[in-house]
Protein backbone atom coordinates (compact mmCIF):
# COMPACT_ATOMS: atom_id res chain seq x y z
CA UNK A 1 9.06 -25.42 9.85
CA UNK A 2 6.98 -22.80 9.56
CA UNK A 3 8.00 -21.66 5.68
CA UNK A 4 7.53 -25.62 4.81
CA UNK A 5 4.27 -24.94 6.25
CA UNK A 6 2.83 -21.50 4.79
CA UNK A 7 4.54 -22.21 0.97
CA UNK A 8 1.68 -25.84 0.65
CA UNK A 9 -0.97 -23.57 2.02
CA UNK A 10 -0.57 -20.58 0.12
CA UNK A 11 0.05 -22.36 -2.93
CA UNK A 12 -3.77 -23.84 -2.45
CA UNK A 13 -5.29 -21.22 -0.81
CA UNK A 14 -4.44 -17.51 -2.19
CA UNK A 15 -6.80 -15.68 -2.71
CA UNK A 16 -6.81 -14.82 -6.83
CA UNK A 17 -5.78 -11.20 -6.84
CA UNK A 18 -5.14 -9.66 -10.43
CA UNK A 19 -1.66 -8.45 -9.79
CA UNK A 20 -0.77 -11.84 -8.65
CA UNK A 21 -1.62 -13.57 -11.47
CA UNK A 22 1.58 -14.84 -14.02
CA UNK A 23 1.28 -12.32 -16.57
CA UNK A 24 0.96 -9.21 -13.68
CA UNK A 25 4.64 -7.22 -14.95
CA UNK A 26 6.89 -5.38 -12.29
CA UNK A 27 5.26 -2.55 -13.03
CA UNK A 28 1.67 -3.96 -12.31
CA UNK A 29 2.98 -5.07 -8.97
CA UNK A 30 4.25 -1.70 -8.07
CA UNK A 31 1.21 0.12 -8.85
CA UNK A 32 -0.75 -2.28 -6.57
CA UNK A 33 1.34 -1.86 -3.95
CA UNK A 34 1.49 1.82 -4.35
CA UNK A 35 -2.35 1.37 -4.29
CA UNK A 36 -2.84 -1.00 -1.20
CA UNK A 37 -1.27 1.17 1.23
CA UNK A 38 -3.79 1.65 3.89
CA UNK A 39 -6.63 0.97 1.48
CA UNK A 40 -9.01 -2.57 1.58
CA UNK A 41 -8.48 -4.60 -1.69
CA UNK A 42 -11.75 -4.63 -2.84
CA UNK A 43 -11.51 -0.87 -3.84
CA UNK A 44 -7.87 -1.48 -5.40
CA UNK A 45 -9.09 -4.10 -7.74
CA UNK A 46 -10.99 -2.37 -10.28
CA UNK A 47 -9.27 0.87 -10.27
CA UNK A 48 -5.74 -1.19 -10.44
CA UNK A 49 -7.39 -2.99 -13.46
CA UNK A 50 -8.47 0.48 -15.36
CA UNK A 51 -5.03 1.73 -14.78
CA UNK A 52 -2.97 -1.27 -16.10
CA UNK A 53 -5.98 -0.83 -19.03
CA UNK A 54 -4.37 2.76 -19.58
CA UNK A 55 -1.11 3.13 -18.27
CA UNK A 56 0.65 0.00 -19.01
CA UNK A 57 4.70 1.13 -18.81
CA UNK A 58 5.63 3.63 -16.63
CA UNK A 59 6.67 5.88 -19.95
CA UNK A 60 2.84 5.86 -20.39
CA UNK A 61 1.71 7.04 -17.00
CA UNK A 62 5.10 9.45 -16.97
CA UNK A 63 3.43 11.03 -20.39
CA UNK A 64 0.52 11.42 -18.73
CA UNK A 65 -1.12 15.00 -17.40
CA UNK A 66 -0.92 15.36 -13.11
CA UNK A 67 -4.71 16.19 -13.44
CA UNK A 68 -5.43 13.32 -15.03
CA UNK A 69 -3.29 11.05 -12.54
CA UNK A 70 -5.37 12.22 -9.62
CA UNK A 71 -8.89 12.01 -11.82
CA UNK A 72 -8.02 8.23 -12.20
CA UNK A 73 -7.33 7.62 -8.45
CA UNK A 74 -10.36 8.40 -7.84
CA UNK A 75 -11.46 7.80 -4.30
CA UNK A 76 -8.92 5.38 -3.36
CA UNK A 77 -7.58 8.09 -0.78
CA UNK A 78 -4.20 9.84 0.17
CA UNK A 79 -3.86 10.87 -3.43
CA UNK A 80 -0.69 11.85 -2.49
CA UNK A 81 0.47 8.58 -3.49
CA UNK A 82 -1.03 9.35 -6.76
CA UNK A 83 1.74 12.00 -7.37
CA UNK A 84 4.44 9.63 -5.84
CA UNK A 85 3.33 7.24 -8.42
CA UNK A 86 3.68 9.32 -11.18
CA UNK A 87 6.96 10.68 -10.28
CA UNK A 88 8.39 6.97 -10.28
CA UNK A 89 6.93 6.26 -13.44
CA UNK A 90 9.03 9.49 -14.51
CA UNK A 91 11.93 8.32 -12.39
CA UNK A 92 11.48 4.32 -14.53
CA UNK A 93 11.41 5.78 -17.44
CA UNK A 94 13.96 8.12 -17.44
CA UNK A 95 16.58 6.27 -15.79
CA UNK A 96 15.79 2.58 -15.88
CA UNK A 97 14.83 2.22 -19.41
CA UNK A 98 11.20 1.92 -18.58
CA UNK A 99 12.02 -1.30 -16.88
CA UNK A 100 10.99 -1.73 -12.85
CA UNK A 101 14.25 -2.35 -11.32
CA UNK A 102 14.51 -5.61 -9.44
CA UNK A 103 17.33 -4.18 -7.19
CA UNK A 104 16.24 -3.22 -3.84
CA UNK A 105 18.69 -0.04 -3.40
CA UNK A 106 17.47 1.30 -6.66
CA UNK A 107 13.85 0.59 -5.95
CA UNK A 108 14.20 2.56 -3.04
CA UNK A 109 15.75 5.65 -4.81
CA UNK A 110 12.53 5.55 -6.71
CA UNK A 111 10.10 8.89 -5.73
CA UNK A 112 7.72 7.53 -3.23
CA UNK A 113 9.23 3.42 -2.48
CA UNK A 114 10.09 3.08 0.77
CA UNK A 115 11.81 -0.02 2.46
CA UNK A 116 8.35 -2.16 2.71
CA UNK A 117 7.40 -1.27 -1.08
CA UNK A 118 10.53 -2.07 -2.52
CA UNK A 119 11.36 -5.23 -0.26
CA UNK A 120 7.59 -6.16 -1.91
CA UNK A 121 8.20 -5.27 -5.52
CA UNK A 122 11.49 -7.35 -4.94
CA UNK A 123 9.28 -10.64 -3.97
CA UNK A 124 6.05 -10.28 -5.51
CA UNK A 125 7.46 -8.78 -8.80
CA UNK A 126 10.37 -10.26 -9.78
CA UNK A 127 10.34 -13.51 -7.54
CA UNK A 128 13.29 -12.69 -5.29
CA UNK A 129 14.07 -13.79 -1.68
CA UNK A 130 13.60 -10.24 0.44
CA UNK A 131 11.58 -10.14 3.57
CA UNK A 132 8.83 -8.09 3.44
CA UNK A 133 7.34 -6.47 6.63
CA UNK A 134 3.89 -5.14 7.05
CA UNK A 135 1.58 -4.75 9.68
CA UNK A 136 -0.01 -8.28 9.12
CA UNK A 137 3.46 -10.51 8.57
CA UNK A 138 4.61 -9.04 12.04
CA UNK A 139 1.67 -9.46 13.69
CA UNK A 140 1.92 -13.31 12.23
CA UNK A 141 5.49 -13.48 13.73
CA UNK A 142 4.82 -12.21 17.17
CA UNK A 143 2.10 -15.25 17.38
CA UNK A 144 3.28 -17.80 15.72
CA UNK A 145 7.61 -17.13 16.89
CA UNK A 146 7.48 -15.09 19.81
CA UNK A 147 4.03 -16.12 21.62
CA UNK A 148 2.50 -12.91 22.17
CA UNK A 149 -0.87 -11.66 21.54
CA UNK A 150 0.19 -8.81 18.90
CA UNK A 151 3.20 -7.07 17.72
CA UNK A 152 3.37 -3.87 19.40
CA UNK A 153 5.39 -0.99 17.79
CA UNK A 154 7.53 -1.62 14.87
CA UNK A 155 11.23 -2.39 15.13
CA UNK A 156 12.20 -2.42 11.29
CA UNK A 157 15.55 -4.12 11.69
CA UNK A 158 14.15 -6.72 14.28
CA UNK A 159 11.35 -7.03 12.10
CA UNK A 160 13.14 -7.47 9.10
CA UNK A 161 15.41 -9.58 11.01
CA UNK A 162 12.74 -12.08 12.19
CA UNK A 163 11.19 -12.38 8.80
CA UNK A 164 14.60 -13.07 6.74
CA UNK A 165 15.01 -15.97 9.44
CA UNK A 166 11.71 -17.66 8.42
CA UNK A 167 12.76 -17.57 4.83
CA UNK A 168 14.00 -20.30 2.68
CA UNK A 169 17.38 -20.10 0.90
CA UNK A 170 16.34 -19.98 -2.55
CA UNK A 171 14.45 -17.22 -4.36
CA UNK A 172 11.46 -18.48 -5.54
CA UNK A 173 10.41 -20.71 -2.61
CA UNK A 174 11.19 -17.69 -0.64
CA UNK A 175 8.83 -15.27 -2.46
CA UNK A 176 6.12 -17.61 -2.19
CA UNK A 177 6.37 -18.04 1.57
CA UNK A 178 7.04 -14.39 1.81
CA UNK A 179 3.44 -13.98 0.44
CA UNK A 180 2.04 -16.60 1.98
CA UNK A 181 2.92 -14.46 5.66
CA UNK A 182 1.10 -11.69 4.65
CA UNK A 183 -1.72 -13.67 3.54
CA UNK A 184 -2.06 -15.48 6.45
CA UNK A 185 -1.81 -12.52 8.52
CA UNK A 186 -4.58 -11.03 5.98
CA UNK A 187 -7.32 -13.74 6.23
CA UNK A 188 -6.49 -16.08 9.00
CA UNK A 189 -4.30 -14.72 11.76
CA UNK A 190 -6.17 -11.22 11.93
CA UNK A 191 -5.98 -9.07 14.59
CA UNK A 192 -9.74 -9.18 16.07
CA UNK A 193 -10.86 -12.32 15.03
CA UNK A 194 -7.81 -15.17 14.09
CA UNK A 195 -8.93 -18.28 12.80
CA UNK A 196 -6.95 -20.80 14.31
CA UNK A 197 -8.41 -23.87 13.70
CA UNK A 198 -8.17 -23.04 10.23
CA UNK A 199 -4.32 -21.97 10.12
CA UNK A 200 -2.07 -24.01 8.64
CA UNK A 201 0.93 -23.09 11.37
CA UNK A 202 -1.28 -23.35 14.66
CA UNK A 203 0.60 -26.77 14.88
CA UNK A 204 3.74 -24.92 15.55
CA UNK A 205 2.63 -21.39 16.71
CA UNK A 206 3.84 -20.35 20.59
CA UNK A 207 0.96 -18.03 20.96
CA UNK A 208 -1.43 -21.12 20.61
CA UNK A 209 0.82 -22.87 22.46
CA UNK A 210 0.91 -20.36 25.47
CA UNK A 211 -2.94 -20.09 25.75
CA UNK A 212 -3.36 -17.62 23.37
CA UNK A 213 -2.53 -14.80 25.52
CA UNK A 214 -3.98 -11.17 25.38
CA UNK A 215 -1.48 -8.20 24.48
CA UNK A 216 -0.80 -6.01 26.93
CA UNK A 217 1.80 -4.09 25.23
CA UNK A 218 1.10 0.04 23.67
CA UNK A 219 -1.17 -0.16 21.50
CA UNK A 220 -1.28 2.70 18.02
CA UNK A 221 -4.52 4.93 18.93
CA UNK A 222 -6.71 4.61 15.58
CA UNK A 223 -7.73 8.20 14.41
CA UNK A 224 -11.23 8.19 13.36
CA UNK A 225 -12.07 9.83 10.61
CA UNK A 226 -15.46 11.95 10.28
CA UNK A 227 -14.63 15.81 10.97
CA UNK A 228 -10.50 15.30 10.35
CA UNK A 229 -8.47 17.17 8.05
CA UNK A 230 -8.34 14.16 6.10
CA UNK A 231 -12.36 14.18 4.99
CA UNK A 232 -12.27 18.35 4.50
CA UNK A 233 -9.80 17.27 2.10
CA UNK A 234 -11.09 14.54 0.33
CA UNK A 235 -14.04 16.90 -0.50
CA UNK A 236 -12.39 19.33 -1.85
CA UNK A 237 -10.20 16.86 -4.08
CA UNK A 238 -13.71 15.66 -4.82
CA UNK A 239 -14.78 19.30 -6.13
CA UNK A 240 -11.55 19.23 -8.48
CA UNK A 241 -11.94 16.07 -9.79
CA UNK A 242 -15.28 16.28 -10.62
CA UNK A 243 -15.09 20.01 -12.70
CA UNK A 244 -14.13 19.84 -16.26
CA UNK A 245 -11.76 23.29 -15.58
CA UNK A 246 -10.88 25.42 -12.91
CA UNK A 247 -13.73 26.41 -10.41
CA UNK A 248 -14.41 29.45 -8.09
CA UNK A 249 -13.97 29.71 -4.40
CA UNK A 250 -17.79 29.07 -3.74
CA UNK A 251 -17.72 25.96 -5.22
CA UNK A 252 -15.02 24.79 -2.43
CA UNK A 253 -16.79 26.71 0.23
CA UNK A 254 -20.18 25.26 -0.44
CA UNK A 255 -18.54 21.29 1.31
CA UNK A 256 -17.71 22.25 4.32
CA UNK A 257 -18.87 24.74 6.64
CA UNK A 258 -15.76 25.42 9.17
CA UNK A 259 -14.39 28.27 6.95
CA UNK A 260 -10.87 28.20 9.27
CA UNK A 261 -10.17 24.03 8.51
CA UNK A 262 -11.69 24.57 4.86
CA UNK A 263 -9.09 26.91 4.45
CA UNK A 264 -5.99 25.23 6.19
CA UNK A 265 -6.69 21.75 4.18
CA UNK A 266 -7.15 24.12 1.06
CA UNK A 267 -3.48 25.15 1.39
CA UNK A 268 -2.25 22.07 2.30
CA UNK A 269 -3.54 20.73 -0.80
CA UNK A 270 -1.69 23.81 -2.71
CA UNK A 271 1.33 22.91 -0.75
CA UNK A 272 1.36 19.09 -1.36
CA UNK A 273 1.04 19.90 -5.19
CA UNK A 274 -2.69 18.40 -5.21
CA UNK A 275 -4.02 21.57 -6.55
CA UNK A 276 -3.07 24.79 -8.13
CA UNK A 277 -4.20 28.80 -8.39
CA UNK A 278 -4.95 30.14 -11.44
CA UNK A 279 -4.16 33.29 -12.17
CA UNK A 280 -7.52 34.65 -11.91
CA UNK A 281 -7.89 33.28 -8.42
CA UNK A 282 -9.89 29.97 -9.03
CA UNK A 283 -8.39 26.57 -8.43
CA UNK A 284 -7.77 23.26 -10.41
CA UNK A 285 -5.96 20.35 -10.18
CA UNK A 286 -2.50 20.47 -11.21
CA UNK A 287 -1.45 20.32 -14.88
């Protein structure tokens, strides 16, 4: 009931996102979702665009230099996905012909596709019946199958589970409704704020049916991020990107004045392949 439900509604309602649209390739869908991890869609959208400008086959982004990879990421954040990218465009090309595989086992041998992305790339991409889980789908299935306020800690095969139930047989109807879960989790059943008298399942949902009960389960603390690892980072990567070469260590001591976490994210960045030493001491991003 509830697919027959969500596939009507999403069909009319979707929000126009370029990487849905007909002519979006495979490869245009794994990008995005490579992209979207953990970062709003509004910021996605024009650097997605640029990239599928520049890099339209994974042989092209493959060919590509690392610094330039990172450059173009800009400030969409945890450019280690940048790298990740890269090396599956290496990992397409090389092995797959330059062809996205539709195959979820192979998708997930790819450098940096885990089960989510390549469950995602399966549906979105190629139009194939795979349940995909994120945080917004489950918390749609705890409301609207189980009746409870949110969906507490992940349980990926009870979550998979639950979301391969919902879906129709066939592979296209599938992938819609597929969609349609995460979008509904996206702009209607949020977490804060859920829109129920605008929700096309609230006819059927046991959440709204019990009351609309609070959730009283754990809940995942949310990190803030001013003063973290995470920001000393990002302003270094910041430095690199910005410099047309390699630059000395006062230009990376200069954004941040704890000289112990400046140093610690410094190497981490070394470590995660997000920067390099030259041999005269300064540092760059990687070739």
């Amino acid at each position: 009931m509830l697919a027959e439900r969500i596939h009507p509604w999403f069909s009319e309602h979707a929000r126009d996102l370029p990487w849905r649209r007909p002519e979006t390739t495979p490869w245009g869908v794994l990008v995005s979702e490579f992209m979207l991890q953990q970062t709003p869609v509004a910021r996605v959208e024009p650097i997605w665009a640029e990239w599928m400008r520049r890099w339209p086959a994974p042989s092209a982004l493959a060919a590509a230099p690392r610094a330039d990879v990172l450059r173009a990421w800009g400030k969409l954040g945890y450019p280690r996905r940048a790298i990740r990218l890269h090396d599956a465009a290496a990992a397409i090309a090389r092995e797959h012909g330059d062809a996205v595989p539709s195959d979820v086992d192979a998708l997930e041998a790819l450098p940096g596709v885990g089960s989510y992305t390549a469950r995602a790339v399966a549906a979105f991409g190629f139009g194939l019946r795979a349940p995909v889980v994120d945080t917004n789908v489950r918390r749609v299935v705890a409301r609207a199958v189980h009746g409870q306020g949110d969906a507490g800690p992940a349980r990926t095969r009870a979550d998979l589970a639950d979301v391969d139930a919902l879906l129709p047989p066939d592979d296209a109807t599938a992938a819609v409704v597929s969609a349609g879960l995460m979008e509904l989790g996206a702009v209607i059943c949020t977490a804060r704020a859920p829109r129920c008298t605008g929700c096309p399942v609230a006819a059927d949902c046991a959440w709204v049916a019990a009351g609309r009960p609070a959730y009283d389960g754990p809940r995942k603390p949310v990190q803030g991020f001013a003063g973290t690892d995470r920001q000393v980072r990002g302003k270094l990567m910041d430095v690199l990107r910005s410099a047309p070469g390699p630059v000395g260590r006062s230009a990376l001591d200069a954004v941040w004045p704890d000289a112990g976490q400046r140093d610690r994210c410094l190497h981490s960045l070394l470590v995660d392949g997000l920067a390099e030493q030259t041999d005269d001491g300064r540092f760059a991003l990687p070739a």
